[in-house]
Protein backbone atom coordinates (compact mmCIF):
# COMPACT_ATOMS: atom_id res chain seq x y z
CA UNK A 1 -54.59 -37.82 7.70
CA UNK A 2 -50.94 -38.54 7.13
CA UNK A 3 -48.68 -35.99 8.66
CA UNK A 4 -44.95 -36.29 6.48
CA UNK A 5 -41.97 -34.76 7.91
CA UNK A 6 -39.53 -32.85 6.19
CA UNK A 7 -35.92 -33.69 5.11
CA UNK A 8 -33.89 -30.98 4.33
CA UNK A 9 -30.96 -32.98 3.58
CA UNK A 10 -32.90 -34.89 1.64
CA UNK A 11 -34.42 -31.73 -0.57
CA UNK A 12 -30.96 -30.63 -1.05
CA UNK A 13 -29.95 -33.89 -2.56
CA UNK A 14 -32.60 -33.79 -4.76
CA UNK A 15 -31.71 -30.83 -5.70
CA UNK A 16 -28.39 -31.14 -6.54
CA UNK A 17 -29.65 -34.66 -8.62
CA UNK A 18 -31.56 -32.20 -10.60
CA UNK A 19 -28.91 -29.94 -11.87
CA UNK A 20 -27.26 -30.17 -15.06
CA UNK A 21 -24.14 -32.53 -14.89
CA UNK A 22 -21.50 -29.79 -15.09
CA UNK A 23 -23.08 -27.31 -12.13
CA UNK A 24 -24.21 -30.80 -9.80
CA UNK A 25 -20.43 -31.22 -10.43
CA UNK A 26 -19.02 -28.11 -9.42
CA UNK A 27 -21.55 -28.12 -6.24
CA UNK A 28 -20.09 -31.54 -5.19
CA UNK A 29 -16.25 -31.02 -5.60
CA UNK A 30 -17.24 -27.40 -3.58
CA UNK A 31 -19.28 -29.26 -0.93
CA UNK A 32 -15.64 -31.29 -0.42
CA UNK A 33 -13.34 -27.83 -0.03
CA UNK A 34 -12.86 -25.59 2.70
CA UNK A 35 -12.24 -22.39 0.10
CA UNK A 36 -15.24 -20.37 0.51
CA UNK A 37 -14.54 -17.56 -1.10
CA UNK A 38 -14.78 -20.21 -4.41
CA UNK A 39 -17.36 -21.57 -3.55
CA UNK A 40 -19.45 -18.37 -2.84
CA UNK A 41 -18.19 -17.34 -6.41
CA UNK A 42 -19.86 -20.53 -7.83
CA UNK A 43 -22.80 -20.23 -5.61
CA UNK A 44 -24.03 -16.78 -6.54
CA UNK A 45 -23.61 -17.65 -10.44
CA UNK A 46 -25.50 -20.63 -9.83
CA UNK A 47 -23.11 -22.81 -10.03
CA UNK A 48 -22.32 -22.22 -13.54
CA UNK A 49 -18.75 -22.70 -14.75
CA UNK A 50 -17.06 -19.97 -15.62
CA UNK A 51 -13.80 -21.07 -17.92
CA UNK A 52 -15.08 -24.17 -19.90
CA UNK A 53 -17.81 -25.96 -21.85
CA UNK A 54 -18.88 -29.60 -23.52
CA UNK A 55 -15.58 -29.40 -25.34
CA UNK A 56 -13.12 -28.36 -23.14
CA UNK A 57 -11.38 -24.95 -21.95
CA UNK A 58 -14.03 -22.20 -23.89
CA UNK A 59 -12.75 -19.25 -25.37
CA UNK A 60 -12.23 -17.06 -22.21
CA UNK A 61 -10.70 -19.47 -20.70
CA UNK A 62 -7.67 -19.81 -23.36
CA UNK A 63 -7.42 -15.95 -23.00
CA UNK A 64 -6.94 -16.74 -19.63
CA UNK A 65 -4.24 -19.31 -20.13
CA UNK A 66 -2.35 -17.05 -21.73
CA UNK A 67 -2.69 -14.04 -19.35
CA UNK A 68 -1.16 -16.58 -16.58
CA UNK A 69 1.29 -18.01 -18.99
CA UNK A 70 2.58 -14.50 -19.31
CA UNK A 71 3.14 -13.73 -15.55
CA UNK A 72 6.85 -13.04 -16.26
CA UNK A 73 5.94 -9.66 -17.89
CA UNK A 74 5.18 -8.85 -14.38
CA UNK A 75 7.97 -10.67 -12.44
CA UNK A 76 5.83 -13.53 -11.58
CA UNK A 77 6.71 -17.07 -12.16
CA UNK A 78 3.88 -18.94 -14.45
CA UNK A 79 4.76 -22.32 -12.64
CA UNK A 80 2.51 -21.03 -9.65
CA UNK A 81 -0.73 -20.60 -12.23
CA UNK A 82 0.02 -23.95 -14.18
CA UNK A 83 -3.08 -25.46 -15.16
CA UNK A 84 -3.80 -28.27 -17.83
CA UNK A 85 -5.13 -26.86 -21.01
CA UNK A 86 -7.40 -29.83 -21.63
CA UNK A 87 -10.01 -31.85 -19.80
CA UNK A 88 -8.70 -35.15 -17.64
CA UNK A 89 -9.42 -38.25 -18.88
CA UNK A 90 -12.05 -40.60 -16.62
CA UNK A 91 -15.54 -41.88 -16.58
CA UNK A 92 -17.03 -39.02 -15.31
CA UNK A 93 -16.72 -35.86 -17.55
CA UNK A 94 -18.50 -33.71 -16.01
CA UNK A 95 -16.91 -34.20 -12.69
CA UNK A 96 -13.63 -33.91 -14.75
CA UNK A 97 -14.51 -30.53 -16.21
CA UNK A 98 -15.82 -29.20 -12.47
CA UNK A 99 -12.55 -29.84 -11.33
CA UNK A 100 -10.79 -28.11 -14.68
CA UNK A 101 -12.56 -25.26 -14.32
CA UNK A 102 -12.28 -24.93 -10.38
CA UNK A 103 -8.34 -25.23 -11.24
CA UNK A 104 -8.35 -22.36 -13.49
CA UNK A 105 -10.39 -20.03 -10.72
CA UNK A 106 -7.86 -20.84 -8.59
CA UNK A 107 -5.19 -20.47 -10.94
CA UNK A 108 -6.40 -17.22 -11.64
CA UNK A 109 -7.12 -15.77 -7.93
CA UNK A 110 -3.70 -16.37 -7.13
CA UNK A 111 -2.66 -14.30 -10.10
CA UNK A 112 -4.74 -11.37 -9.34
CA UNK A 113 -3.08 -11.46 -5.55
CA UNK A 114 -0.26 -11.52 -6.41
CA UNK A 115 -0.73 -9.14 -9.39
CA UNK A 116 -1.20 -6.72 -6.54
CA UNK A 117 0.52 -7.14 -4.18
CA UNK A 118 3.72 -6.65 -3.11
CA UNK A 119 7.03 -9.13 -1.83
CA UNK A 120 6.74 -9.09 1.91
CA UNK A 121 10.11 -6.68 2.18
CA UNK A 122 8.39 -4.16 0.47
CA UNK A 123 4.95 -4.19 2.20
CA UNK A 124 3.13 -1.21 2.49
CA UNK A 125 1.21 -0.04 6.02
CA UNK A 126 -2.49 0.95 5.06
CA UNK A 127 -4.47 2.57 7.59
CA UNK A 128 -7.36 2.75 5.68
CA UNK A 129 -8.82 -0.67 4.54
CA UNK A 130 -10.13 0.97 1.50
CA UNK A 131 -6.51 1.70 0.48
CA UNK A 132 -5.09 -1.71 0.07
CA UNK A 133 -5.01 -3.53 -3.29
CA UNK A 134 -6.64 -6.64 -1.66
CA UNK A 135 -9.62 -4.89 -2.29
CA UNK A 136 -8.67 -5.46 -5.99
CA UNK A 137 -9.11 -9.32 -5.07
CA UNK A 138 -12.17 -8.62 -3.83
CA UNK A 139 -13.22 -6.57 -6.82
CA UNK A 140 -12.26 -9.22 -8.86
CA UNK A 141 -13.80 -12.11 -7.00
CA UNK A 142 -17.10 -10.29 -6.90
CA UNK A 143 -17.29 -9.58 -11.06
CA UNK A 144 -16.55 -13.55 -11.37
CA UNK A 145 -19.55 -14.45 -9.07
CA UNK A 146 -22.35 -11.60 -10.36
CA UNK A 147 -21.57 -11.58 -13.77
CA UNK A 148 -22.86 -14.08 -16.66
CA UNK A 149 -19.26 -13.99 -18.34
CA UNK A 150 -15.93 -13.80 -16.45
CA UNK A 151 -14.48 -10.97 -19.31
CA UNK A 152 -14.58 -8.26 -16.73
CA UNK A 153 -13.04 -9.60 -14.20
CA UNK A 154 -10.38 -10.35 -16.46
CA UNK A 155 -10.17 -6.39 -17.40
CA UNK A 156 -10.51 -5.47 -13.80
CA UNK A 157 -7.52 -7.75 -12.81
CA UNK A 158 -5.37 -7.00 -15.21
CA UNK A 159 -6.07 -2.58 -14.27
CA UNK A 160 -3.01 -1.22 -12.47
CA UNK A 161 -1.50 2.14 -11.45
CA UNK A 162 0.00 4.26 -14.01
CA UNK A 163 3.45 4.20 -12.91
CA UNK A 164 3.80 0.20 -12.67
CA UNK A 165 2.40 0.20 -16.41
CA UNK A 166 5.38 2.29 -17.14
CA UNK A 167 7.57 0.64 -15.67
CA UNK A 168 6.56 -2.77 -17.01
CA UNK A 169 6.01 -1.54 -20.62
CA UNK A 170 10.12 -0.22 -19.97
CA UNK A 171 10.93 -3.82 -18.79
CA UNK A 172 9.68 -5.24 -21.84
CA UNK A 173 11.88 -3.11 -23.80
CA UNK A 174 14.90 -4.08 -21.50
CA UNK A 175 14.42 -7.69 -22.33
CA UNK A 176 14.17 -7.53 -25.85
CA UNK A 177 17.16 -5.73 -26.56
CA UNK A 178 20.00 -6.76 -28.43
CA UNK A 179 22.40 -6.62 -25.28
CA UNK A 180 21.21 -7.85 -21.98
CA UNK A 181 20.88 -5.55 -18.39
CA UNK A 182 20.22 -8.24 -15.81
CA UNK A 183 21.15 -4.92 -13.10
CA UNK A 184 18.69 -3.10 -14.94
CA UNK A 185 16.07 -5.55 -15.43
CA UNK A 186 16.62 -6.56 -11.83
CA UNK A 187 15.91 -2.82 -10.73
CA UNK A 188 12.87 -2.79 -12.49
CA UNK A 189 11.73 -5.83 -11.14
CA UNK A 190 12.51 -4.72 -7.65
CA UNK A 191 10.86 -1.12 -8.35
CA UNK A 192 7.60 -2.79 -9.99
CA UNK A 193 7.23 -5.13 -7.39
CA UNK A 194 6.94 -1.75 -4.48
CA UNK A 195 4.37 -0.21 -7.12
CA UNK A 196 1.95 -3.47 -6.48
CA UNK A 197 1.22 -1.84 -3.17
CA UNK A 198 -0.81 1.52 -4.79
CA UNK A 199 -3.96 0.50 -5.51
CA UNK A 200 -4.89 0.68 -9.57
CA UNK A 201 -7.60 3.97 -8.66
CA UNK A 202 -6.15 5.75 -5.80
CA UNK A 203 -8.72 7.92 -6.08
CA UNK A 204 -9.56 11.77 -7.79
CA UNK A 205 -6.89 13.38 -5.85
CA UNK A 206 -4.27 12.23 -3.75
CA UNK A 207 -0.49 12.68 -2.40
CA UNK A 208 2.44 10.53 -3.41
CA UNK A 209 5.84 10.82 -2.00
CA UNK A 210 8.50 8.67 -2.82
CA UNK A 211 11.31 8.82 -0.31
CA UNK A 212 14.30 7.57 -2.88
CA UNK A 213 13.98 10.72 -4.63
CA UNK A 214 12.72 12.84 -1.64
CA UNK A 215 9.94 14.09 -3.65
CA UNK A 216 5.77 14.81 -3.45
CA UNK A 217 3.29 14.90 -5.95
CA UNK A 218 0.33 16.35 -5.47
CA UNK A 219 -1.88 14.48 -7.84
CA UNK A 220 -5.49 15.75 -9.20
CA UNK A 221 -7.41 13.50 -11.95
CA UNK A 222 -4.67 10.88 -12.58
CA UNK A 223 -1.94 14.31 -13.54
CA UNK A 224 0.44 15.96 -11.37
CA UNK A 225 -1.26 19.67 -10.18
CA UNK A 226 2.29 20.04 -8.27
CA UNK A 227 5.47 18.81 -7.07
CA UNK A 228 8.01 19.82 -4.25
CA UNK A 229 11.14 18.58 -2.74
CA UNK A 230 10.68 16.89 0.81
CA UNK A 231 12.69 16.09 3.48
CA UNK A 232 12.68 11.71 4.55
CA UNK A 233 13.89 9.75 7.94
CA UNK A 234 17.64 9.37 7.36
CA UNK A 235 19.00 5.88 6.51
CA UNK A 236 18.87 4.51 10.05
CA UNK A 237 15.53 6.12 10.39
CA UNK A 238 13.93 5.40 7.26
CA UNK A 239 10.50 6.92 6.30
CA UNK A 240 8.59 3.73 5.87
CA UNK A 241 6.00 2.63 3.40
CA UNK A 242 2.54 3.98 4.36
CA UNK A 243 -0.90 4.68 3.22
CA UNK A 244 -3.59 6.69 4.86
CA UNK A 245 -6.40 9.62 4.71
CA UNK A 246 -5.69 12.75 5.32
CA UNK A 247 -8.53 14.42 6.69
CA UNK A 248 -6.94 17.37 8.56
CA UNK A 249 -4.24 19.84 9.47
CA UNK A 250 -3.17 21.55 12.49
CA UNK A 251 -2.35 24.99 13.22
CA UNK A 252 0.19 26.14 15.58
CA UNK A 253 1.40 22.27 16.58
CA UNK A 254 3.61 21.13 19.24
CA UNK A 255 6.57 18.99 18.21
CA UNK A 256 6.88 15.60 20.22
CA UNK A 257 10.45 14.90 20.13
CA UNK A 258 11.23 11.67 18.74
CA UNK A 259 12.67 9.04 21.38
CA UNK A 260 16.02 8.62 19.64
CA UNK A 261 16.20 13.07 19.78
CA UNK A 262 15.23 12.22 23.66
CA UNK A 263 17.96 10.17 24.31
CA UNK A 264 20.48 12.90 22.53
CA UNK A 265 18.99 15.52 25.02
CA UNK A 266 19.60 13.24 27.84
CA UNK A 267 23.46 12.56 27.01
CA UNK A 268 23.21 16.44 27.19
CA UNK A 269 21.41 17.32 29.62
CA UNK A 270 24.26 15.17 31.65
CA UNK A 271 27.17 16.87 29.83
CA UNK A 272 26.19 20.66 30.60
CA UNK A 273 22.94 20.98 32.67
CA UNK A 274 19.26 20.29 31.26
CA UNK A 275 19.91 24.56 31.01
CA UNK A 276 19.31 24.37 27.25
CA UNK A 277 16.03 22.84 26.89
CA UNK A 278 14.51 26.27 28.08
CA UNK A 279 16.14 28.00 25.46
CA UNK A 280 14.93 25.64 23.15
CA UNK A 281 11.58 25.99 24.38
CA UNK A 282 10.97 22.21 25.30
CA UNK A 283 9.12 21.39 28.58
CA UNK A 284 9.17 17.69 30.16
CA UNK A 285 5.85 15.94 30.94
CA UNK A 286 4.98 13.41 33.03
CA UNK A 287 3.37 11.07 30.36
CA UNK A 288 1.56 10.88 27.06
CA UNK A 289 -1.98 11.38 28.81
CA UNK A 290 -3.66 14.53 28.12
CA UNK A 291 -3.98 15.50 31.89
CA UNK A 292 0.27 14.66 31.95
CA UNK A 293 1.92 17.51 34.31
CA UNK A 294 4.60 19.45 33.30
CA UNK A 295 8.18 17.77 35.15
CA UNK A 296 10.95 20.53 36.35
CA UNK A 297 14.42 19.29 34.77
CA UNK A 298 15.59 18.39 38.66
CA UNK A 299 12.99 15.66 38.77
CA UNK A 300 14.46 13.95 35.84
CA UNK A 301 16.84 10.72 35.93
CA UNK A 302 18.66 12.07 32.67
CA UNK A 303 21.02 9.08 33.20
CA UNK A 304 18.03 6.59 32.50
CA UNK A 305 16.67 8.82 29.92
CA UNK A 306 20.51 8.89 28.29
CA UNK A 307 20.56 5.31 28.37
CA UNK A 308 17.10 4.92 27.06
CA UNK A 309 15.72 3.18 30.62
CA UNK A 310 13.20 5.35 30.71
CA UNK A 311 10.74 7.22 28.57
CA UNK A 312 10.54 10.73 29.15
CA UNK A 313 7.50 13.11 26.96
CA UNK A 314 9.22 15.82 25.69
CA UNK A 315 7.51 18.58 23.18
CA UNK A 316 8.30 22.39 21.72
CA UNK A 317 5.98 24.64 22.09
CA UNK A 318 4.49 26.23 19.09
CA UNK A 319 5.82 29.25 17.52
CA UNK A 320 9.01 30.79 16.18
CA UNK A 321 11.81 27.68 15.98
CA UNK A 322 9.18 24.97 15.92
CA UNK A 323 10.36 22.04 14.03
CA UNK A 324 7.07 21.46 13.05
CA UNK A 325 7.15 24.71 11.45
CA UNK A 326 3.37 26.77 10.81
CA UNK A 327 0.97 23.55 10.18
CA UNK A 328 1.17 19.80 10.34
CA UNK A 329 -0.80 18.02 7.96
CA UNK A 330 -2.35 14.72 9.82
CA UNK A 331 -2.26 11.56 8.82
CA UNK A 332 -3.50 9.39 11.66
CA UNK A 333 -1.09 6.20 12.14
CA UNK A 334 0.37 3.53 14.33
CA UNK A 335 4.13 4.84 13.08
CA UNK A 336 3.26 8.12 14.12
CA UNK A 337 3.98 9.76 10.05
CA UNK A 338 2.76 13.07 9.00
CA UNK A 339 3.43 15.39 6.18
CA UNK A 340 4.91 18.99 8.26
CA UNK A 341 6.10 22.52 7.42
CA UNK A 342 9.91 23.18 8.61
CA UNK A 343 11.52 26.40 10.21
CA UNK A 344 14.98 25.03 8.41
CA UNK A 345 14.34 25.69 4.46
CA UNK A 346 17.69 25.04 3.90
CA UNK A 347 17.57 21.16 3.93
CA UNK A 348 15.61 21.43 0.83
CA UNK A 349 18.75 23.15 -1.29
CA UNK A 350 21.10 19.71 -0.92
CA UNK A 351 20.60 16.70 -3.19
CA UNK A 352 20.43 14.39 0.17
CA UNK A 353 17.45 15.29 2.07
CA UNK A 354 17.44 12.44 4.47
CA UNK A 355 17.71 14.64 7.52
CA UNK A 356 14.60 13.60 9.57
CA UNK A 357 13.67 11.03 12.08
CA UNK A 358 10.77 9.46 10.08
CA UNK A 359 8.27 12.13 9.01
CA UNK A 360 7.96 13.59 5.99
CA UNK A 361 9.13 17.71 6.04
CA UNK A 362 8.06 19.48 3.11
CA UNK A 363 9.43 22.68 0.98
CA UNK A 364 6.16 24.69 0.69
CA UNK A 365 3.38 23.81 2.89
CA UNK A 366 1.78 27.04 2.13
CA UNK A 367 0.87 25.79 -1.26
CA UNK A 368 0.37 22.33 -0.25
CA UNK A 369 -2.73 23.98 2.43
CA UNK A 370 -3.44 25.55 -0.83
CA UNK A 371 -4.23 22.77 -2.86
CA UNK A 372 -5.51 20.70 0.08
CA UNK A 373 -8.30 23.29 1.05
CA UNK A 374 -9.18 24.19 -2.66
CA UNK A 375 -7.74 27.74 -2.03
CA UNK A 376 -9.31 28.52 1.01
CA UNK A 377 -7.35 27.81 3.98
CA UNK A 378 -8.69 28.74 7.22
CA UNK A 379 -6.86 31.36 8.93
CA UNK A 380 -4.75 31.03 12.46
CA UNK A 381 -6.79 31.69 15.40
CA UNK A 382 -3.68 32.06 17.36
CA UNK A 383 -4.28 28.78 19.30
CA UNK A 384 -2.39 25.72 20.09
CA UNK A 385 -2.96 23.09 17.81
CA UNK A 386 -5.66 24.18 15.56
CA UNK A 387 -7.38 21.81 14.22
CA UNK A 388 -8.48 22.23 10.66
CA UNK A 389 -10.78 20.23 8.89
CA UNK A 390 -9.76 19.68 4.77
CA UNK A 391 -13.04 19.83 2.57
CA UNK A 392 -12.27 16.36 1.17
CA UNK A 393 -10.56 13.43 2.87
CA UNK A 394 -7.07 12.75 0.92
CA UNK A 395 -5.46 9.91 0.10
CA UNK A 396 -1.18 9.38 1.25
CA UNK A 397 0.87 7.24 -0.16
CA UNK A 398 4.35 7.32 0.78
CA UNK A 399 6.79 4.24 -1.22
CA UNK A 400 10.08 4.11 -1.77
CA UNK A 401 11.33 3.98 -5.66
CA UNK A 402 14.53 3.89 -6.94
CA UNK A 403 13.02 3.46 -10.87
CA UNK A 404 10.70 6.29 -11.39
CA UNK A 405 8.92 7.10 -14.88
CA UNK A 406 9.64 10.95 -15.01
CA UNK A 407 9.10 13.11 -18.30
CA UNK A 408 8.90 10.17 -20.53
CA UNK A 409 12.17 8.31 -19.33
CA UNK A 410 12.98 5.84 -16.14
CA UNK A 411 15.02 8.08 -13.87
CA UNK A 412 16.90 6.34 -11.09
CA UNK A 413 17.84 7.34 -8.28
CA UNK A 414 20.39 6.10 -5.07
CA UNK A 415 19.60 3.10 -3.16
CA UNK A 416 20.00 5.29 0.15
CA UNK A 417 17.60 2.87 2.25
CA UNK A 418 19.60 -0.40 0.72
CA UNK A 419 16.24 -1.91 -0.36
CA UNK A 420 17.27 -3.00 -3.67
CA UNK A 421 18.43 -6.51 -4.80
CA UNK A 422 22.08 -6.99 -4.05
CA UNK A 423 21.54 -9.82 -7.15
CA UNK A 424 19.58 -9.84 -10.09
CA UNK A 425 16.30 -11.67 -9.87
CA UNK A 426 14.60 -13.05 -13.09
CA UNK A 427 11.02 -12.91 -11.24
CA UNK A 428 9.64 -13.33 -8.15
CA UNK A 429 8.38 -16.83 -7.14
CA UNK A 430 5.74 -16.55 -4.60
């Protein structure tokens, strides 16, 4: 008896001889790319192509064409998604149409990134993977390989927030007038590119707060259920772009003073005595670890702390004058931003609220633990830094937008952070 041993290189190769031209094609000019994600797209459809047939570019495909050819509705530049609208010539036309169609997947992945997301200066910080818009990529790459037609991945690309639809529609409508607005245009452009970075479903309910107008909007099934003035990092301090979960609040919180606050308390501790930090109610600790020792003011180098040598933990206690106010609402972060209550109501009353060093102070946290906890906010124990668990996890998104849709008009509002093009800009090439 004949024993035979097995080839698996050998099966494959058959295998791939036994394919249909076009998919034996598209598996060969994959087995010669390193792009994986493509190819895995390919793979789990079976290698089927997904833009063209015997004659050429097939009907999805021109809708496709024209989707890319239209990038400068959205401040993209088309050049970057060029692809020939016919087969190349050669002796091999299947080979020729595997590497058409491949082109147009391409073509079209780099859309849908860049679709969503933003210019690198206006990049958001997500501390929640789930936030980002890459996932819309993802989305998007995963209809293409599990579906027989690529038609909704096409819808699923082209879904965006609200507010960027607005603003695009009102670009449209800026271009076509009779007289030009290049500053206009341009602000639009800049506005729609910062709106990439929300994803297209942030979710059933979630928080926006844009720091150019120094506002928050509590949102609840795509409509506002509130709004309320805030307070934003002032200009050399600027509240940065951020996304996160909020998943709970604390009671009775301690404020860490901010290091650049630290450094003003060390000029005056030298000045008069470290005297008023008692009245102030702020003790000195020996680090950032929980088992950190309080420090008496005489063991402090204030000159080094001054000078910002050396970095001194300083917090208020909780209570009456806290400038974290009644309740901090978490949102756990690298930058160290949260959403607080404030002692000092009166920032709220001028038309500049950039007043803080970063965080986000807002006008009524009462009624923002009101609509957080569905109306049932747990009461103070009394304690220290309470923590209090929401009923739902919340989505944050803090962005920064000088062009806002508001009441059926684009209001805008001051360039305080100096994030806006100092030129006009056509579209952005990536």
């Amino acid at each position: 008896m004949t024993t035979h041993q097995i080839d698996p290189a050998a099966i494959a190769a058959r295998g791939a001889v036994l394919l249909p031209g076009p998919k034996r094609a598209l598996k060969q000019a994959l087995a010669q790319s390193d792009d994986t994600a493509v190819a895995d797209i390919y793979r789990q459809r079976g290698y089927q192509p997904l833009w063209t047939d015997a004659q050429g570019i097939d009907a999805t495909g021109k809708a496709l064409l024209v989707i890319l050819r239209g990038a400068a509705a959205d401040g993209l530049d088309p050049r970057r998604y060029a692809v020939p609208a016919r087969l190349e010539g050669g002796e091999d036309a299947a080979a020729s149409r595997a590497r058409l169609d491949l082109a147009l997947t391409h073509a079209f992945l780099a859309y849908v990134r860049d679709l969503h997301r933003p210019a690198a200066a206006d990049a958001m910080a997500y501390t929640d993977p789930a936030l980002s818009p890459d996932r819309e990529w993802h989305r998007v790459a995963g209809l293409l390989g599990s579906r027989p037609s690529p038609i909704p991945a096409l819808g699923e690309a082209l879904r965006m927030h609200p507010l960027y639809r607005t603003l695009r529609a009102s670009l449209a409508a800026t271009r076509s007038a009779a007289a030009p607005d290049a500053k206009r245009e341009a602000l639009l452009l800049a506005n729609m590119d910062r709106l990439r970075a929300l994803p297209a479903d942030p979710g059933v309910r979630y928080i926006l707060v844009d720091t150019a107008s120094a506002q928050l909007w509590m949102i609840d099934h795509g409509r506002p259920a509130g709004s309320m003035r805030v307070v934003v990092g002032k200009q050399r301090l600027p509240t940065p772009a951020l996304a996160g979960v909020m998943r709970y609040a604390v009671r009775n919180p301690y404020w860490n003073v901010p290091p650049d606050l630290v450094r003003e308390r060390g000029r005056r501790a030298l000045a008069q005595g470290p005297g008023f930090l008692a009245a102030e109610r702020i003790e000195l600790l020996s680090s950032w670890a929980e088992s950190a020792q309080v420090l008496p003011p005489a063991e402090v180098d204030w000159r080094a702390v001054a000078d910002g040598q050396q970095d001194l933990r300083m917090r208020q206690l909780p209570g009456a004058g806290n400038m974290m106010g009644s309740i901090k609402f978490a949102l756990p972060n690298p930058l160290g931003i949260y959403l607080h209550d404030t002692p000092d109501k009166d920032l709220f009353r001028g038309s500049d609220r950039r007043r803080s060093s970063g965080c986000v102070r807002v006008e009524d946290a009462d009624r923002l633990a009101r609509w957080l906890f569905d109306g049932r906010v747990p009461p103070a124990s009394g304690a220290s830094e309470q923590r209090i668990e929401l009923p739902t996890a919340v989505p944050v998104f803090i962005i920064y937008l000088t062009a806002l849709p508001v009441d059926g008009t684009i209001a805008i509002y001051p360039d305080s952070y100096r994030r806006d093009p100092a030129v006009p800009v056509r579209r952005r090439t990536v």
